[in-house]
Protein backbone atom coordinates (compact mmCIF):
# COMPACT_ATOMS: atom_id res chain seq x y z
CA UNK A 1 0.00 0.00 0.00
CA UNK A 2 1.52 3.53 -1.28
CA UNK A 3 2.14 5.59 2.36
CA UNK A 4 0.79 9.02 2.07
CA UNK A 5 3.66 11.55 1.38
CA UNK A 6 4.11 14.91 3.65
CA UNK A 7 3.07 18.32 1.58
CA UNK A 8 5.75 21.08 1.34
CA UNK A 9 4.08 23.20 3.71
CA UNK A 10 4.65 20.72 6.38
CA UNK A 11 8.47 20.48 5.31
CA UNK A 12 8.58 24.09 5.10
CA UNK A 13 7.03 24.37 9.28
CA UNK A 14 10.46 22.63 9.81
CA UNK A 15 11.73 26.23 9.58
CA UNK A 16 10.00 27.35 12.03
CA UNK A 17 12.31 28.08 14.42
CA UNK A 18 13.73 30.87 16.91
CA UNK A 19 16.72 31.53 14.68
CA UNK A 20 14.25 31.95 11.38
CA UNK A 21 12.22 34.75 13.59
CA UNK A 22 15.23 36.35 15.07
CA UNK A 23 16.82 36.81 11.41
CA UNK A 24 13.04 38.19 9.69
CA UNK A 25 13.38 40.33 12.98
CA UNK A 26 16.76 41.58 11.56
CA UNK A 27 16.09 41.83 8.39
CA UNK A 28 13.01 43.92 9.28
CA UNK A 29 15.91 46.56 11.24
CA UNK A 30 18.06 46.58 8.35
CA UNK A 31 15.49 47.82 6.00
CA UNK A 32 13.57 50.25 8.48
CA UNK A 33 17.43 51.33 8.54
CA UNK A 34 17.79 51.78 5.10
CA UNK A 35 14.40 53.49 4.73
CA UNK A 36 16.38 56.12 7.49
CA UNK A 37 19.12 56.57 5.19
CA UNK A 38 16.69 57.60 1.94
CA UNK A 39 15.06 60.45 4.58
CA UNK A 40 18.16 61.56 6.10
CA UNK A 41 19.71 61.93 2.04
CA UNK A 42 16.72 64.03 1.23
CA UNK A 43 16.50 65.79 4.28
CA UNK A 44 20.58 66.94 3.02
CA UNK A 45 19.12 67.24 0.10
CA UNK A 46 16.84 70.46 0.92
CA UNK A 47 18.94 71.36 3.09
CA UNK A 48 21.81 71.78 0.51
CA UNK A 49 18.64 73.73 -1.50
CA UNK A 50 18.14 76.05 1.22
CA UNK A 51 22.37 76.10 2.28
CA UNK A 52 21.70 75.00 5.62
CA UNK A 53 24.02 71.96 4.85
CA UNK A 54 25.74 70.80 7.75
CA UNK A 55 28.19 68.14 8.91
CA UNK A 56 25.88 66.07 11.05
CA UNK A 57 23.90 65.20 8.09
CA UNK A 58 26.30 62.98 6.45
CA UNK A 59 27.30 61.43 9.58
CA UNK A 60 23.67 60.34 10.17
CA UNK A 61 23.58 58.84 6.75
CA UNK A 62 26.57 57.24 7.54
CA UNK A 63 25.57 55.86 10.70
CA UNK A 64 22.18 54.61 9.72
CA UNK A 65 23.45 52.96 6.05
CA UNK A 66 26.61 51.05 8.55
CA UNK A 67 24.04 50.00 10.84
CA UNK A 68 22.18 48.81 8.23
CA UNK A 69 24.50 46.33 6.65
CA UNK A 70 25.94 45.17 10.23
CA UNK A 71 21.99 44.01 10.87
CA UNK A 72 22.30 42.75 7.12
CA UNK A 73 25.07 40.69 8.15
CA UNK A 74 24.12 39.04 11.17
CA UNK A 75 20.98 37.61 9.95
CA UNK A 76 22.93 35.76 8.03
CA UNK A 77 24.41 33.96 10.91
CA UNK A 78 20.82 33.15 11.72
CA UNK A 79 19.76 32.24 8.45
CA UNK A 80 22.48 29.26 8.61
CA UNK A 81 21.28 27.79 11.45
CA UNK A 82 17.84 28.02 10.86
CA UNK A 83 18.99 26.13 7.60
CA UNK A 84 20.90 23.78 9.42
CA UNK A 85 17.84 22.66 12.04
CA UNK A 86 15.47 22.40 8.84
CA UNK A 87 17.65 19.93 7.42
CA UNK A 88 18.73 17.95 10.83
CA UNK A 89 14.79 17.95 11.09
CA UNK A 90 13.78 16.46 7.85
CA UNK A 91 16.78 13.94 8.60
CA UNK A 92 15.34 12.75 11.63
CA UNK A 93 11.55 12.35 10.54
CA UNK A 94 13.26 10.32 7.14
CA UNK A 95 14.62 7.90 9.77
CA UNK A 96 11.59 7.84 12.01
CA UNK A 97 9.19 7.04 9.15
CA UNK A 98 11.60 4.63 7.51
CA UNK A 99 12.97 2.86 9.65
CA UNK A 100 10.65 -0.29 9.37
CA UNK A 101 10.51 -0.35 5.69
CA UNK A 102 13.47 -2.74 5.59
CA UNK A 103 12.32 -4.09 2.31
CA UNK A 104 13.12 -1.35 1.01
CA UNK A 105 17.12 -2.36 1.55
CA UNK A 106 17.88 -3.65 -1.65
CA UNK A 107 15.27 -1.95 -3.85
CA UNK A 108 18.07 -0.51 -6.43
CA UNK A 109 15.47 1.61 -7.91
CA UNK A 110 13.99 3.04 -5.24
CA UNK A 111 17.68 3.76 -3.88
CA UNK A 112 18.67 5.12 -7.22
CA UNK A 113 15.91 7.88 -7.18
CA UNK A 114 15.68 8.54 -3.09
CA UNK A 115 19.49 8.28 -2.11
CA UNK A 116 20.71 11.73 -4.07
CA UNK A 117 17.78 13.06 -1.08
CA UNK A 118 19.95 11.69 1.70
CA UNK A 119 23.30 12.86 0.34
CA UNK A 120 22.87 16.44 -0.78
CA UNK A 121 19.77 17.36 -2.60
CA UNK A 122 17.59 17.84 0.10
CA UNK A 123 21.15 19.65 2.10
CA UNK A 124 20.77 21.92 -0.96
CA UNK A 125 17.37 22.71 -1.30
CA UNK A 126 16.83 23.61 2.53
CA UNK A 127 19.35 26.35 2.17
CA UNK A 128 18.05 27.53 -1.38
CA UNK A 129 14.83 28.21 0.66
CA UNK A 130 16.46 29.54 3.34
CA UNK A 131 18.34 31.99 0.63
CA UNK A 132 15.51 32.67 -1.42
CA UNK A 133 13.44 33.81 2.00
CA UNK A 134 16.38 36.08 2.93
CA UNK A 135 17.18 37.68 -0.62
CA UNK A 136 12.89 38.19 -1.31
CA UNK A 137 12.36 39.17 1.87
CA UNK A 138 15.21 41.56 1.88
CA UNK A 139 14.42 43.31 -1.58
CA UNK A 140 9.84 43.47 -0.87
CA UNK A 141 11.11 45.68 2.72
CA UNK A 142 13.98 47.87 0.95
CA UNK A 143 11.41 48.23 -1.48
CA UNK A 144 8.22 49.12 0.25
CA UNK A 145 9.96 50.95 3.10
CA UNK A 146 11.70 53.01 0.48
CA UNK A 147 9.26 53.66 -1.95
CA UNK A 148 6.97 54.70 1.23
CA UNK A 149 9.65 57.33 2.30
CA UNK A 150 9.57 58.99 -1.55
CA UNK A 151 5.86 58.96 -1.72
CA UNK A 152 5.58 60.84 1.29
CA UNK A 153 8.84 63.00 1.02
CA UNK A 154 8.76 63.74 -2.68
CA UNK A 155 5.94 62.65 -4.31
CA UNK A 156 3.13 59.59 -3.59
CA UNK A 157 3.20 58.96 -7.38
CA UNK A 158 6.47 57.10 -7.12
CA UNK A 159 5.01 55.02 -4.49
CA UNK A 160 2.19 54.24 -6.61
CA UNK A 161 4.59 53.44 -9.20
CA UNK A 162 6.41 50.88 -7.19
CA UNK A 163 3.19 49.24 -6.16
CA UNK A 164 2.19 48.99 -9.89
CA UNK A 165 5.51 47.25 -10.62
CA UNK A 166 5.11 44.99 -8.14
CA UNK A 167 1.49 43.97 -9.25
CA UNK A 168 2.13 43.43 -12.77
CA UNK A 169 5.24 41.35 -12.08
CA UNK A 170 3.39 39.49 -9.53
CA UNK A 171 0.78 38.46 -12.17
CA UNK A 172 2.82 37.44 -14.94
CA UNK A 173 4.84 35.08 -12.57
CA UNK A 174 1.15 34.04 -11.23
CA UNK A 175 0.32 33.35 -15.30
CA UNK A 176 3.37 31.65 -15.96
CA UNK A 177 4.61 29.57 -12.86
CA UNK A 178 3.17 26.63 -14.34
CA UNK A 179 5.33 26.37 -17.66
CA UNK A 180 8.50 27.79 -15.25
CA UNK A 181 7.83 24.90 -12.70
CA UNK A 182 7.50 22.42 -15.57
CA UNK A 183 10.81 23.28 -16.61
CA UNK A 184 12.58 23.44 -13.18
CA UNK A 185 11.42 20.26 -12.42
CA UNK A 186 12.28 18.31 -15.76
CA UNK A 187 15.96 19.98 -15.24
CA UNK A 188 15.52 18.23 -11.40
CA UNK A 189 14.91 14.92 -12.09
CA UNK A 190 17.95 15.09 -15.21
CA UNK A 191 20.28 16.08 -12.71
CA UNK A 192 19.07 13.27 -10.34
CA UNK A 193 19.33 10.76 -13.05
CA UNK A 194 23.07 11.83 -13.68
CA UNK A 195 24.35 12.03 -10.08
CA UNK A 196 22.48 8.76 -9.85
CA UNK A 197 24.93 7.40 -13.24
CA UNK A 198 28.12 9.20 -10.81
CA UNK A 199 27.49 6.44 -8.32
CA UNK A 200 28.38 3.28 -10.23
CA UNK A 201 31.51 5.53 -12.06
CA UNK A 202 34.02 3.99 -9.64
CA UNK A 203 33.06 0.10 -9.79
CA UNK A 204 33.12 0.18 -13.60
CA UNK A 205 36.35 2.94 -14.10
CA UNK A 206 38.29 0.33 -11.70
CA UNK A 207 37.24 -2.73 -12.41
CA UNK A 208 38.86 -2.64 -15.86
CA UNK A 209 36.47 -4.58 -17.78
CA UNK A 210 36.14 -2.78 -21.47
CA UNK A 211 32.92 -4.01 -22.24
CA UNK A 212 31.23 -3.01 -19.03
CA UNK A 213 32.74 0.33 -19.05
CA UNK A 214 31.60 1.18 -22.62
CA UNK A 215 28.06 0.61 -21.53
CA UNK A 216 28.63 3.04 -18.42
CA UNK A 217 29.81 5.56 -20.63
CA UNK A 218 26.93 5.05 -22.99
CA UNK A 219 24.71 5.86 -20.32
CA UNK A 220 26.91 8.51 -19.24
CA UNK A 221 26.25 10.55 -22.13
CA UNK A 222 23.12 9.50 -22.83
CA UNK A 223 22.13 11.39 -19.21
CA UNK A 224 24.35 14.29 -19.54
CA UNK A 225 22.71 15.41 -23.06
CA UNK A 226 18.90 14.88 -21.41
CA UNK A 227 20.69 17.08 -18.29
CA UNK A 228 22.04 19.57 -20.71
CA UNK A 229 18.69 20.13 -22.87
CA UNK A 230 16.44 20.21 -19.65
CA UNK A 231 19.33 23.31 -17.43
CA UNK A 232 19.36 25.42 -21.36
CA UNK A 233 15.00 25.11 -21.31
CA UNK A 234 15.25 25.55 -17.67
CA UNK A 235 17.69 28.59 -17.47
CA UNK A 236 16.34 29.92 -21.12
CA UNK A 237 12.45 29.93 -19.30
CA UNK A 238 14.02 31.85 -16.50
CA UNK A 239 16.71 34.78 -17.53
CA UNK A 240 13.63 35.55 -20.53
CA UNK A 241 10.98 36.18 -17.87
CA UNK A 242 13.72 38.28 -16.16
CA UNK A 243 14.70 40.41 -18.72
CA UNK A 244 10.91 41.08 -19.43
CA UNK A 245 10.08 41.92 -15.71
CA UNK A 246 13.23 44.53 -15.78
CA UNK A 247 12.02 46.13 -18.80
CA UNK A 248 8.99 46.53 -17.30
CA UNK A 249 9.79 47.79 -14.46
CA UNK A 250 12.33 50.37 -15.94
CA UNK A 251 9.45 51.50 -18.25
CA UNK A 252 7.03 52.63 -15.26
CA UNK A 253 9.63 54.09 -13.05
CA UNK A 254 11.02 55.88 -15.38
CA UNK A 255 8.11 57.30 -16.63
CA UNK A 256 6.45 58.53 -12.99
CA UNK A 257 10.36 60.37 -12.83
CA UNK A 258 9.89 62.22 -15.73
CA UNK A 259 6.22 63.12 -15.15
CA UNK A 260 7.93 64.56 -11.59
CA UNK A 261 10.42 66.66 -13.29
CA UNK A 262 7.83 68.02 -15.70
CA UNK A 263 5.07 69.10 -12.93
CA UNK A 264 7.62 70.58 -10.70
CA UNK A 265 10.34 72.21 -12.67
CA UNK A 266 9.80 75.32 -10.54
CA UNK A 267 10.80 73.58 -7.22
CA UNK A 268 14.10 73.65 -6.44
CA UNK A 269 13.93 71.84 -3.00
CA UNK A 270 11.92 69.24 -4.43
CA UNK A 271 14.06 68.53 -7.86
CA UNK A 272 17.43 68.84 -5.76
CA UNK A 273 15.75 66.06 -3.53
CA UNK A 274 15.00 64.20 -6.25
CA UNK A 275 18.45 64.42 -7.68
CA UNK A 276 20.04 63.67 -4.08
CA UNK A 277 18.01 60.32 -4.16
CA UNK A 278 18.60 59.32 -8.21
CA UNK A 279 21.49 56.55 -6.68
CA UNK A 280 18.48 55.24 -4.76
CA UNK A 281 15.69 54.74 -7.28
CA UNK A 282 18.43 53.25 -9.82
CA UNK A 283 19.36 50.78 -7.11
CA UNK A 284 15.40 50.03 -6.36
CA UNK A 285 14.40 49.79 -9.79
CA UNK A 286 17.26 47.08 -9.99
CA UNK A 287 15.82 45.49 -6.83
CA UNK A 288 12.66 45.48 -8.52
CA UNK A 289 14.11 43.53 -11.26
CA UNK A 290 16.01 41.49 -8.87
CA UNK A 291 12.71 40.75 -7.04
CA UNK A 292 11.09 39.96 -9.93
CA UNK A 293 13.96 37.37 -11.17
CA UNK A 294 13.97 36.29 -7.62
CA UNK A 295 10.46 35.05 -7.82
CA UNK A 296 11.52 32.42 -11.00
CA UNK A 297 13.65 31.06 -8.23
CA UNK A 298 11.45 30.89 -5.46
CA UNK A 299 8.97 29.01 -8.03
CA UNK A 300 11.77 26.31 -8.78
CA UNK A 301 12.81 26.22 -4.69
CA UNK A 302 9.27 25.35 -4.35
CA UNK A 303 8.58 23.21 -7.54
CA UNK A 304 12.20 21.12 -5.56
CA UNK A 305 10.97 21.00 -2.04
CA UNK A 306 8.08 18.82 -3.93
CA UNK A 307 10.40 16.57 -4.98
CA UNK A 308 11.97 16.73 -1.69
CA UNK A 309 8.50 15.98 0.16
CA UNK A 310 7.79 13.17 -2.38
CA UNK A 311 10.68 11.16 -1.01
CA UNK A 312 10.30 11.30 2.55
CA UNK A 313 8.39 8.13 2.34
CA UNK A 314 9.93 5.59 -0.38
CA UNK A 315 7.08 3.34 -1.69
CA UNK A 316 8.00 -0.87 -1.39
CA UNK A 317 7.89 -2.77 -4.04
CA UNK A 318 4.13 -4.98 -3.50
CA UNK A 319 5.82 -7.70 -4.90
CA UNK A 320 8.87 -7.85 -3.12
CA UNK A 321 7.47 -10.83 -0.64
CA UNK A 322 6.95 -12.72 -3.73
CA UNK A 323 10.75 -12.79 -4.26
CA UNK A 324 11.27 -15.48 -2.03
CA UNK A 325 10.64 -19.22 -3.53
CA UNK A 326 9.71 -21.02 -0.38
CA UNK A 327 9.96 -24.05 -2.62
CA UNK A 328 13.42 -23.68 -2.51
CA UNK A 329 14.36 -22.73 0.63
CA UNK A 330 15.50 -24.56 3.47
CA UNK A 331 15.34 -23.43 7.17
CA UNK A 332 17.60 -25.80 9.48
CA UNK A 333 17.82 -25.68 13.15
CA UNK A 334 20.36 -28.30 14.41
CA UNK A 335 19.63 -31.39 12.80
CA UNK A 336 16.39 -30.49 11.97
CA UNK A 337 15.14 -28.83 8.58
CA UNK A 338 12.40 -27.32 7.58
CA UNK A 339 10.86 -26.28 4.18
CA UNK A 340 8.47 -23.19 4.79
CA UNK A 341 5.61 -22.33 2.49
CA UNK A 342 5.15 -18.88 4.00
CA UNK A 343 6.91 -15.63 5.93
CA UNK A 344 4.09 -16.42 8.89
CA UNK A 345 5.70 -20.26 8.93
CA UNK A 346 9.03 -18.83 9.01
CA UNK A 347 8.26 -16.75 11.69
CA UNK A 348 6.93 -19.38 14.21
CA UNK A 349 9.71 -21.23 13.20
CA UNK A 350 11.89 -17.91 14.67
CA UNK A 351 9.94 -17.68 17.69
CA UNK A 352 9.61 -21.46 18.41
CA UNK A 353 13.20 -20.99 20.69
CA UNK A 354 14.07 -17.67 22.59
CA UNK A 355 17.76 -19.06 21.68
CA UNK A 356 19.78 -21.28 19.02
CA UNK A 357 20.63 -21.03 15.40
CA UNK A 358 18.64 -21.09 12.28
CA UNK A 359 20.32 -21.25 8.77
CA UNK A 360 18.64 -20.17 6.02
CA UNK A 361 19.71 -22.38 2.91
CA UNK A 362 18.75 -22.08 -0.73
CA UNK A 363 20.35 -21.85 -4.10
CA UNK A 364 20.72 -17.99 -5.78
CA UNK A 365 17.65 -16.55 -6.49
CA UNK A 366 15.60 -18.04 -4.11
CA UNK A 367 15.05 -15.35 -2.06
CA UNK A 368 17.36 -15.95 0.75
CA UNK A 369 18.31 -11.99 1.57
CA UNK A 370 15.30 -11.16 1.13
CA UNK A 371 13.32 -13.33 3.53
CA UNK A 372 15.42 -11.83 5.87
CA UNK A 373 14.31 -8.48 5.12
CA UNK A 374 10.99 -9.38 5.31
CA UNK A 375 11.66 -11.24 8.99
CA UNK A 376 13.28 -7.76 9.87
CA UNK A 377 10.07 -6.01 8.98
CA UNK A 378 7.44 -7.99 10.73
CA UNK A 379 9.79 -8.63 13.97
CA UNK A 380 10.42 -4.83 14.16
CA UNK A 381 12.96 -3.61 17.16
CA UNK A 382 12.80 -6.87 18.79
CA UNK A 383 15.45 -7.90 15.79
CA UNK A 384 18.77 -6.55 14.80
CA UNK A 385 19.29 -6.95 10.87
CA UNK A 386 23.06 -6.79 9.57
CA UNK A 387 22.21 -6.77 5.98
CA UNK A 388 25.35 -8.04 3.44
CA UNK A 389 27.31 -5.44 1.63
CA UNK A 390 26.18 -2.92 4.48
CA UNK A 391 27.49 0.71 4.62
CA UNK A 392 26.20 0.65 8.60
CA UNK A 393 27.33 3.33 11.28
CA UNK A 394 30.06 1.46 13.13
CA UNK A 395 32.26 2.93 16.34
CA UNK A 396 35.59 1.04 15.06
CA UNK A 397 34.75 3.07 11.51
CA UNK A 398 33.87 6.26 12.68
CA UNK A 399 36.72 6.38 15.32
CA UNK A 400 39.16 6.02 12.11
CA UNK A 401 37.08 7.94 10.02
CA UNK A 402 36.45 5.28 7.29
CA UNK A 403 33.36 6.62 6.00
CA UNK A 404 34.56 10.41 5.51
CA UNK A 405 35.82 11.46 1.87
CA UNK A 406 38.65 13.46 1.39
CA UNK A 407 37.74 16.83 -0.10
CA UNK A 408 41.26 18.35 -1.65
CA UNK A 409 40.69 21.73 -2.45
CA UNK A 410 42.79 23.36 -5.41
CA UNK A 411 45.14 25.99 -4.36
CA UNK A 412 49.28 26.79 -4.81
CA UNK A 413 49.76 26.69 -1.08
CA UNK A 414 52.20 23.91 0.41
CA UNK A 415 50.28 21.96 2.58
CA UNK A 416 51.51 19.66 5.08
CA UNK A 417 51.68 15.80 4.70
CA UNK A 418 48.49 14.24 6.02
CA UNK A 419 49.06 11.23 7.89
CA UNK A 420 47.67 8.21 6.48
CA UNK A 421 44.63 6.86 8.00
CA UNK A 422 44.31 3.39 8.93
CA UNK A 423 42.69 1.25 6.64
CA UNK A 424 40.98 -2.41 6.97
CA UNK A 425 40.66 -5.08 4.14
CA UNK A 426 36.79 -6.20 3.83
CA UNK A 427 37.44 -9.53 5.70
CA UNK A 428 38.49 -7.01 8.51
CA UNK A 429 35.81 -4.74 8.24
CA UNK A 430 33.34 -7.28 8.73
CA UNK A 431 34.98 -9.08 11.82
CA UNK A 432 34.94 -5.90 13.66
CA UNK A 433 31.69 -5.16 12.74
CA UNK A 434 31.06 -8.78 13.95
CA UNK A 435 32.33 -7.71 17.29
CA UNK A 436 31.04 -4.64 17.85
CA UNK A 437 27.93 -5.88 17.58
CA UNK A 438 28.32 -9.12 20.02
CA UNK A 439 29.64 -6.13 22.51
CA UNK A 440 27.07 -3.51 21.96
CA UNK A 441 23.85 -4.59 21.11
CA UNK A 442 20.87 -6.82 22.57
CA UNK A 443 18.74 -7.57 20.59
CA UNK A 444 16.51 -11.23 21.10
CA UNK A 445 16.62 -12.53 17.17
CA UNK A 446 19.88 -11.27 15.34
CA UNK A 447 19.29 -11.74 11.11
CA UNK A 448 22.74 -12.02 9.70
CA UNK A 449 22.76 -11.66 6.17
CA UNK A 450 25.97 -13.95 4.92
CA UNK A 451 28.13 -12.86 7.78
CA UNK A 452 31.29 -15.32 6.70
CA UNK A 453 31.07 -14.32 2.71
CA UNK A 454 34.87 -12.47 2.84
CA UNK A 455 36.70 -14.04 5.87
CA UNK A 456 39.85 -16.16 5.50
CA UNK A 457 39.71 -19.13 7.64
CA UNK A 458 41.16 -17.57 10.76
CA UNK A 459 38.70 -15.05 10.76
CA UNK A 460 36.06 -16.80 9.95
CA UNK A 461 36.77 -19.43 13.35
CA UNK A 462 36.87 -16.17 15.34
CA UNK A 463 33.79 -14.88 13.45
CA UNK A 464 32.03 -18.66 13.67
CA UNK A 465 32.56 -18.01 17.88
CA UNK A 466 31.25 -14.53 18.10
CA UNK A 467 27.96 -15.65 16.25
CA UNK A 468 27.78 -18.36 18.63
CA UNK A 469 27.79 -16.39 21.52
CA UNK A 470 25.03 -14.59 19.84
CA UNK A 471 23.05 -17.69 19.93
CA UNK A 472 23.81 -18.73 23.39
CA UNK A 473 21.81 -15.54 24.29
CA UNK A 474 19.73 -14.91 21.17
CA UNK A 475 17.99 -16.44 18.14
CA UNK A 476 20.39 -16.45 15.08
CA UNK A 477 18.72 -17.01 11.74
CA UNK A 478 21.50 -16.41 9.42
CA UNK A 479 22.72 -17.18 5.90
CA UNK A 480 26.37 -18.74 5.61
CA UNK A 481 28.46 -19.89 2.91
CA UNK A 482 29.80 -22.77 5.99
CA UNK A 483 29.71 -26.11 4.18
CA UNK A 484 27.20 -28.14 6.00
CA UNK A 485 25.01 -25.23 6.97
């Protein structure tokens, strides 16, 4: 059954968070600051008309612009951690509403399309909302505040004139979000698709096999064309609604200025205002255009965050219980063995001794892994699952920092020699991983998923001994290449 996704607007109450209020709250100073600074320069302004100029004017304008950007500044700080509790947020309700769906382990597809979610996508996408609220919200209150102080300083026309900018803008992004979504999303899923093609470079670059790697590359390109046709429509949908807003935009402004000039060419004050504040109106009538480009990317930040949303829940595969071929699978508990026609059989089978060993045998392809998956899911906490091939959280790994990429940047600078970190072969790996999880869990049915496959035969006595203490004080229902088993 397909589990209901979450809807962006519960993703985006993840925000919601002191630091988010305390930055608005900044952001809401830096403009009312800036709004200061246009009074104060037409304030000099008539004074300069009347020559009553003085000193302490341009140190108020200088004191209200610097406290301006130092607000500016540190709601930045808070924008970064509100960004960084959205995504720790979304990280931690992934887990909680995932954590059962162990059948969804081995689902290749559903991995291919969720996992770029898990390991940056969704990282990105919290912060381009995060940017997109600061850099909108900034621009609407330098905007209004502004345009507030010239209406009622110079003239309300250019207020009006603002607010008619801002309207029509508003409804040709309303009239066209649909085709710009359409095209932000297409260039979403072609970047997820080639990412996706990034993950499998490594095993077919190294493994040296011609044929296989001609195939990668096939697909390579094949992705990266779709990828580069969907970012041109994508950026080509964007920069030409831009350049129409700014034309716009320019067009009105402009024209209330001139009007201005033309009704008041007798007053001086008023036209040396005017003048004093020409920086000003050039710089909001390229926030205007900014605000208006702004919006395409608020509209593809919010066309992503759907794609976000749709993979918080990944959807099983209904047919993945029919993987198994019960037919041809063999369950054997000392001496005794057992050929189970169903996962309920199985699992009486499990709970039949609170202790002991069960080996699941069966030729490939009959469903051994995953019967274990499906044991997982149905026995819940109560079981701990060590899949094969696992990339799990470890202490022996994370105290060496096995599972952290090196990141060389490119610069000249010498750097000094990093000491090399030690490594462990696989047949390592896993006894350690064997051990840690004798030591440090306690669970009452362990599922161990080919828990011998690369051990030598030294390891795999000492590995044979730990699993046995495991069943001394557990229920072991494992798969193992042992002869005999």
């Amino acid at each position: 059954m397909t589990r209901p996704q979450i809807t962006r607007l519960e993703f985006l109450r993840t925000l919601l968070c002191p630091p988010l209020y305390i930055m608005v709250f900044l952001m809401v100073v830096e403009a009312l600051l800036g709004a200061a600074t246009t009074w104060l320069v037409i304030r000099a302004g008539r004074h300069v008309a009347n020559e009553h100029f003085l000193l302490t004017d341009l140190m108020w304008i200088l004191a209200a612009q610097s406290a301006s950007y130092v607000a500016g500044a540190v709601s930045w700080i808070y924008a970064e951690r509100a960004g960084f509790r959205c995504y720790g947020r979304y990280m931690l309700r992934f887990a909680r509403n995932n954590r059962h769906e162990n059948r969804l382990l081995h689902d290749r597809a559903q991995r291919e399309e969720g996992e770029p979610f898990l390991t940056g996508t969704t990282f990105n996408n919290v912060f381009n909302v995060i940017y997109e609220i600061e850099a909108q919200l900034k621009l609407f209150l330098g905007i209004a505040l502004n345009a507030a102080v010239l209406g009622v300083e110079i003239d309300v026309s250019l207020a009006a004139a603002y607010v008619a900018v801002f309207a029509i803008l508003t409804m040709l992004q309303w009239f066209l979000r649909g085709r710009i979504a359409d095209a932000y999303l297409a260039n979403q899923r072609q970047n997820n698709r080639l990412v996706a093609q990034g993950y499998t470079a490594w095993d077919n670059v190294f493994a040296g096999n011609g044929y296989n790697l001609r195939l990668w590359l096939m697909g390579f390109k094949t992705r990266l064309r779709d990828c580069l046709k969907a970012q041109i429509v994508a950026i080509i949908a964007r920069e030409g609604l831009s350049a129409l807003d700014a034309i716009i935009g320019m067009v009105i402004v402009f024209a209330v200025l001139t009007w201005i000039v033309i009704a008041n060419a007798g007053d001086t004050a008023l036209l040396v205002a005017l003048a004093t504040t020409l920086p000003r109106q050039i710089e909001m009538i390229a926030d205007v255009h900014e605000f208006a480009s702004g919006w395409n990317d608020v509209v593809a930040v919010w066309t992503r965050v759907g794609d976000v949303v749709d993979h918080m829940r990944a959807h099983p595969d209904p047919a993945f219980d029919a993987r198994i071929r019960f037919d041809r699978l063999l369950l054997r508990s000392g001496s005794d063995a057992k050929l189970c026609h169903s996962v309920d059989e199985a699992l009486r089978l499990v709970y039949a001794e609170p202790t002991g060993r069960i080996t699941v045998r069966g030729g490939n392809g009959a469903g051994k892994s995953t019967l274990l998956a499906v044991l997982k899911t149905e026995i819940k906490n109560r079981a701990y699952y060590w899949p094969t091939a696992d990339r799990l959280a470890f202490r022996f790994a994370m105290a060496a920092k096995l599972d952290e990429d090196e990141i060389d940047e490119d610069d000249d600078e010498p750097r000094p020699t990093k000491p090399v970190r030690p490594g462990f072969s696989s047949g390592e790996r896993q006894l350690k991983s064997l051990q840690e999880i004798v030591e440090h869990t306690d669970a009452s049915i362990y599922l161990l998923d080919e828990w011998d496959a690369n051990l030598d035969l030294t390891n795999r006595a000492t590995a044979e001994e730990l699993v046995e203490q495991l069943s001394r004080r557990a229920r072991v229902v494992e798969i193992s290449h042992r002869e005999g088993r």
